[in-house]
C-alpha atoms as a PDB file:
ATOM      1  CA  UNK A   1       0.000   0.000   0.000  1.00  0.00           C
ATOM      2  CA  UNK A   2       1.261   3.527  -1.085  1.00  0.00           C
ATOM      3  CA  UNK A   3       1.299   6.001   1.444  1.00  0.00           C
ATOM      4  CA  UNK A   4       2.422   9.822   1.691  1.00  0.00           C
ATOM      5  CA  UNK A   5       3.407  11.677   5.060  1.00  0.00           C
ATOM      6  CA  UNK A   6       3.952  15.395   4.427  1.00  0.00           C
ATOM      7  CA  UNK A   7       4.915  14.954   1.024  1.00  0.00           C
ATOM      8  CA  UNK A   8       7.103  11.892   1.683  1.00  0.00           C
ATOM      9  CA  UNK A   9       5.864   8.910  -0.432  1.00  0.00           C
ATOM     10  CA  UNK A  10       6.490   5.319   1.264  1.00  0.00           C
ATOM     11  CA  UNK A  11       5.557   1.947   1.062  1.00  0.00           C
ATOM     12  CA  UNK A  12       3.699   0.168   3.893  1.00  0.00           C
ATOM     13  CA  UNK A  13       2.756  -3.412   3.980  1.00  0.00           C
ATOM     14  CA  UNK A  14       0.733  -4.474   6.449  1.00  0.00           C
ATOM     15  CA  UNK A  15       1.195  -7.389   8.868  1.00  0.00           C
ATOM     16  CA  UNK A  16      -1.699  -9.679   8.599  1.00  0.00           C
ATOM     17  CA  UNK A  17      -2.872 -11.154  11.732  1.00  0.00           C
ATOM     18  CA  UNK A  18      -5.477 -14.492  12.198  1.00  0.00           C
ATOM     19  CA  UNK A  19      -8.044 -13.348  14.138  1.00  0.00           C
ATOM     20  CA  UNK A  20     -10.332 -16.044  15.770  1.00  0.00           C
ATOM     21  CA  UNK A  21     -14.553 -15.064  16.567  1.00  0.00           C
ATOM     22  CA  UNK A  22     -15.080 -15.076  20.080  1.00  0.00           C
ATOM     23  CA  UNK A  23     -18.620 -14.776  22.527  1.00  0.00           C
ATOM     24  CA  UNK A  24     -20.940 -12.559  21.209  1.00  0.00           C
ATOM     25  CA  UNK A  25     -20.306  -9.330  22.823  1.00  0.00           C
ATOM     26  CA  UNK A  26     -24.113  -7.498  22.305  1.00  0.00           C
ATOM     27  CA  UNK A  27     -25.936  -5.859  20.372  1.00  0.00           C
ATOM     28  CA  UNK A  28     -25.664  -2.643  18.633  1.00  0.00           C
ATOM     29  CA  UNK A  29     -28.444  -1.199  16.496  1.00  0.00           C
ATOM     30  CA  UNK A  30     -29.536  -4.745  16.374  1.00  0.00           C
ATOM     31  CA  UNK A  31     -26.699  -6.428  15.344  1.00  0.00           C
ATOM     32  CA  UNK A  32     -24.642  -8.118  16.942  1.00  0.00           C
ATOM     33  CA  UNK A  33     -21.034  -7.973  17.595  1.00  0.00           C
ATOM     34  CA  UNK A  34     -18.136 -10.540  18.954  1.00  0.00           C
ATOM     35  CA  UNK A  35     -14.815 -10.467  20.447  1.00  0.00           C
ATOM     36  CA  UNK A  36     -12.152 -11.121  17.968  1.00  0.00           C
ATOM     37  CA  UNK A  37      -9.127 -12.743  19.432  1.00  0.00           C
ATOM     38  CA  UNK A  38      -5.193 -12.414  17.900  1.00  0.00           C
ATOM     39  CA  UNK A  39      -4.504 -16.303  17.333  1.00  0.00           C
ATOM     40  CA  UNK A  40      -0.599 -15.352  16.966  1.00  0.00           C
ATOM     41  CA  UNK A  41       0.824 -11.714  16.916  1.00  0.00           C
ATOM     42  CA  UNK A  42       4.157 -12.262  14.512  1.00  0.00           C
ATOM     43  CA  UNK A  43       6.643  -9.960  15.451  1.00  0.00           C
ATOM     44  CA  UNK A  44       8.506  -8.290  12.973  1.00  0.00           C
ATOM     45  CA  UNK A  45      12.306  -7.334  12.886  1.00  0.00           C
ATOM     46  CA  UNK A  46      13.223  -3.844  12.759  1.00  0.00           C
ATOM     47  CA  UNK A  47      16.020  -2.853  10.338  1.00  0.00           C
ATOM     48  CA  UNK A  48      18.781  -0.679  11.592  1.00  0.00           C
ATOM     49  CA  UNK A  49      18.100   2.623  11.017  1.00  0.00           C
ATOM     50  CA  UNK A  50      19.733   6.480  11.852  1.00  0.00           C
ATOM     51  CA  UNK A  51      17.184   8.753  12.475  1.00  0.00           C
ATOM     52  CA  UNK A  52      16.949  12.492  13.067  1.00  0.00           C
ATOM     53  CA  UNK A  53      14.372  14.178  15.203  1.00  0.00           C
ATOM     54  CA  UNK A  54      14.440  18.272  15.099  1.00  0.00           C
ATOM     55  CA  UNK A  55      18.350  18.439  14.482  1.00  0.00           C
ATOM     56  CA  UNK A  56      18.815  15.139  17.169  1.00  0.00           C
ATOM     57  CA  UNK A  57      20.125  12.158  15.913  1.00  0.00           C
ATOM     58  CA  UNK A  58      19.350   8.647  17.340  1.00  0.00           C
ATOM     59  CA  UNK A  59      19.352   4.860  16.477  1.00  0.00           C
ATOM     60  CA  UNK A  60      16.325   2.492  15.728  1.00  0.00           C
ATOM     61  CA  UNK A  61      16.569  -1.228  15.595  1.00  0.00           C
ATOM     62  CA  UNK A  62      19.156  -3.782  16.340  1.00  0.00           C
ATOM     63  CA  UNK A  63      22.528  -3.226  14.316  1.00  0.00           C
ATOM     64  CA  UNK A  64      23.430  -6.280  11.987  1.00  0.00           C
ATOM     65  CA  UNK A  65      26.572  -5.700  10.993  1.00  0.00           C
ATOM     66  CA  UNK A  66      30.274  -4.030  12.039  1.00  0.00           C
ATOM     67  CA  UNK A  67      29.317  -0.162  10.390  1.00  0.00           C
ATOM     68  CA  UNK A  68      26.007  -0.117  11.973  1.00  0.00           C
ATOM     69  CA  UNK A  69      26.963  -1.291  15.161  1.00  0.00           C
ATOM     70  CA  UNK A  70      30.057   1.604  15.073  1.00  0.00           C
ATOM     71  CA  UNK A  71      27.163   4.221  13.548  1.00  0.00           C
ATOM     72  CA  UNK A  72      25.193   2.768  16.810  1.00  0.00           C
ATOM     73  CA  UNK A  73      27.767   3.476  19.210  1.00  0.00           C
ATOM     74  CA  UNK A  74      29.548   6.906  17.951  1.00  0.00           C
ATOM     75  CA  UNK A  75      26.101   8.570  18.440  1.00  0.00           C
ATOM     76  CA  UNK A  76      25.363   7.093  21.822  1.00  0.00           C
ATOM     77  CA  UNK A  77      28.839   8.336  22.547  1.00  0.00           C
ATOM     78  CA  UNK A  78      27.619  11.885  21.044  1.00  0.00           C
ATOM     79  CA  UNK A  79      24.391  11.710  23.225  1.00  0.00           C
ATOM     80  CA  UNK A  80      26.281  10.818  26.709  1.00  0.00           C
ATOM     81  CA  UNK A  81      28.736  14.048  25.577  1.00  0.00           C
ATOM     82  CA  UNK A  82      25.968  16.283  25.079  1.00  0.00           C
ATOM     83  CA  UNK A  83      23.516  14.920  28.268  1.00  0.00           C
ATOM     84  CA  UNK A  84      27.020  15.452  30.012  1.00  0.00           C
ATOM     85  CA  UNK A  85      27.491  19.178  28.896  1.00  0.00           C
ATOM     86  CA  UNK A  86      23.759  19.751  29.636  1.00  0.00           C
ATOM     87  CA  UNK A  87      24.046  18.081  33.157  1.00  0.00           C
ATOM     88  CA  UNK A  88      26.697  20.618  34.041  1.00  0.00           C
ATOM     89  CA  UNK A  89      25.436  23.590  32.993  1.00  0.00           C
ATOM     90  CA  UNK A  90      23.172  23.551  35.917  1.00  0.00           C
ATOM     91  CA  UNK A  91      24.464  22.182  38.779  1.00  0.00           C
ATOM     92  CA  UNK A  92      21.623  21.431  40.874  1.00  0.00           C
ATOM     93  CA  UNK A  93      18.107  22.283  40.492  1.00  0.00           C
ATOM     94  CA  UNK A  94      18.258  25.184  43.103  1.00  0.00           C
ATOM     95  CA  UNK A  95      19.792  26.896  40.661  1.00  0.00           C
ATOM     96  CA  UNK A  96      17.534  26.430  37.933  1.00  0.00           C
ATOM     97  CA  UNK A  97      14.809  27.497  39.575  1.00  0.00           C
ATOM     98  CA  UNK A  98      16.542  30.785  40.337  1.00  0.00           C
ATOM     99  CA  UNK A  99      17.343  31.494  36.755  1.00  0.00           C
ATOM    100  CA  UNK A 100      14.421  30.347  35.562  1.00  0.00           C
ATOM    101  CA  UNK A 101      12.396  33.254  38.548  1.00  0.00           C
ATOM    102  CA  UNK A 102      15.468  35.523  36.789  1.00  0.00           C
ATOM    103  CA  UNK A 103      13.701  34.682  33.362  1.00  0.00           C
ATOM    104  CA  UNK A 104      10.201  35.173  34.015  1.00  0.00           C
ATOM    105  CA  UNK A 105      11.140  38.682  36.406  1.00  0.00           C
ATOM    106  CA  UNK A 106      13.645  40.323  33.203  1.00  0.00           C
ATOM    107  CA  UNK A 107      10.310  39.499  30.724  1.00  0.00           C
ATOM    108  CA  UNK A 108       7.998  41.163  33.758  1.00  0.00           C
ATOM    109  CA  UNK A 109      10.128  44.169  33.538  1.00  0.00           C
ATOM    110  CA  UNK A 110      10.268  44.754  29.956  1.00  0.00           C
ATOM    111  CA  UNK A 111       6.744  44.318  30.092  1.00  0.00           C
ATOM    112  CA  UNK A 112       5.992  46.932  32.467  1.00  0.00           C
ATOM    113  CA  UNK A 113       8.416  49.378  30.550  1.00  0.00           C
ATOM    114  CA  UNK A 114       6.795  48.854  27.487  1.00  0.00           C
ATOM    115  CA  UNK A 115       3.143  49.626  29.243  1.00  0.00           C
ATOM    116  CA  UNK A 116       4.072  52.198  30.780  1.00  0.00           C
ATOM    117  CA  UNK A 117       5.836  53.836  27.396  1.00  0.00           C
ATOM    118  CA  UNK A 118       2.229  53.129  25.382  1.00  0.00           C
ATOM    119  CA  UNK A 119       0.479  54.525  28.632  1.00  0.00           C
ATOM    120  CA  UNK A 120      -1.675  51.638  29.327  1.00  0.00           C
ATOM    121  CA  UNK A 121      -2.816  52.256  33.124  1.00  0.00           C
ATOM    122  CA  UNK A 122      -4.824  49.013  32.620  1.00  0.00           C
ATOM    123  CA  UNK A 123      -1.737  46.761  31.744  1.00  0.00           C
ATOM    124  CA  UNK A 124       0.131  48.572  34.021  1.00  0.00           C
ATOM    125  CA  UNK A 125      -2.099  47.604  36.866  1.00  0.00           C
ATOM    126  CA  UNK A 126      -2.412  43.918  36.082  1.00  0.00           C
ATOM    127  CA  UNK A 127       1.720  43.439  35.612  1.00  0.00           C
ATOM    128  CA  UNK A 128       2.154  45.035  38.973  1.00  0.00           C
ATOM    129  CA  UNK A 129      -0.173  42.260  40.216  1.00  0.00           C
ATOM    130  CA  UNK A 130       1.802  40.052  38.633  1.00  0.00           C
ATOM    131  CA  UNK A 131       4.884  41.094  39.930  1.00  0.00           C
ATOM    132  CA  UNK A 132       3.039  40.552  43.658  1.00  0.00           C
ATOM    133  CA  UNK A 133       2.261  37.079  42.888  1.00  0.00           C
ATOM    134  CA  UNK A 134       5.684  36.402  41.660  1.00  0.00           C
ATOM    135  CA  UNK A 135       7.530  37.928  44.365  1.00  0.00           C
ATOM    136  CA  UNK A 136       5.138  36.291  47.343  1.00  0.00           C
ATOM    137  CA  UNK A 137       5.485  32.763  45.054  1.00  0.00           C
END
């Protein structure tokens, strides 16, 4: 069966599965309908494939030969370096939280500058609020 995803054409095959009548189940408008039960679910065997998910590479599927199993481990190697440099950049959630509070106060600010510049008493009193509800949060 022919298939397109955003543009992409691909071919998809579907697995076909034995499926065994069961108890009647009830009625619906009159008819009625039974359990169907999977006599055997064949599993299927992934190929080896890289991937790329917004700009981040990763691995699918179990490697079946020397190249794939080196593609497999270079970018787990990549992932570990980059989870590392991410896991340092913060130390400990403390101070996280305090740059994100940093974030959301610098934004608050600007805010308030920019309502007060346009003369909007209105927005002006509800960012004040705001900055009561952050500051008591």
């Amino acid at each position: 069966m022919k298939l397109t995803y955003r543009g992409v054409a691909y071919e998809y095959t579907p697995i076909p599965v034995k499926m065994t009548p069961g108890e009647v189940g009830g009625k619906y408008r009159g008819v009625p309908w039974r359990h169907y039960q999977a006599e055997s679910i064949p599993t299927m065997h992934q190929n080896f494939a890289r991937l790329k998910y917004r700009g981040v590479a990763y691995c699918i599927g179990e490697p079946q030969n020397i190249q794939e199993r080196e593609d497999a481990v270079t970018l787990q190697e990549r992932y570990a370096a980059s989870a590392h440099k991410v896991n340092n950049v913060f130390k400990s959630r403390d101070e996280l939280t305090k740059t994100h509070l940093s974030n959301i106060r610098k934004n608050l600010e600007r805010r308030l500058q920019l309502a007060k510049q346009r003369g909007d008493t209105n927005l002006i009193d509800l960012l004040e609020e705001e900055a009561k509800q952050i500051a008591f949060g």
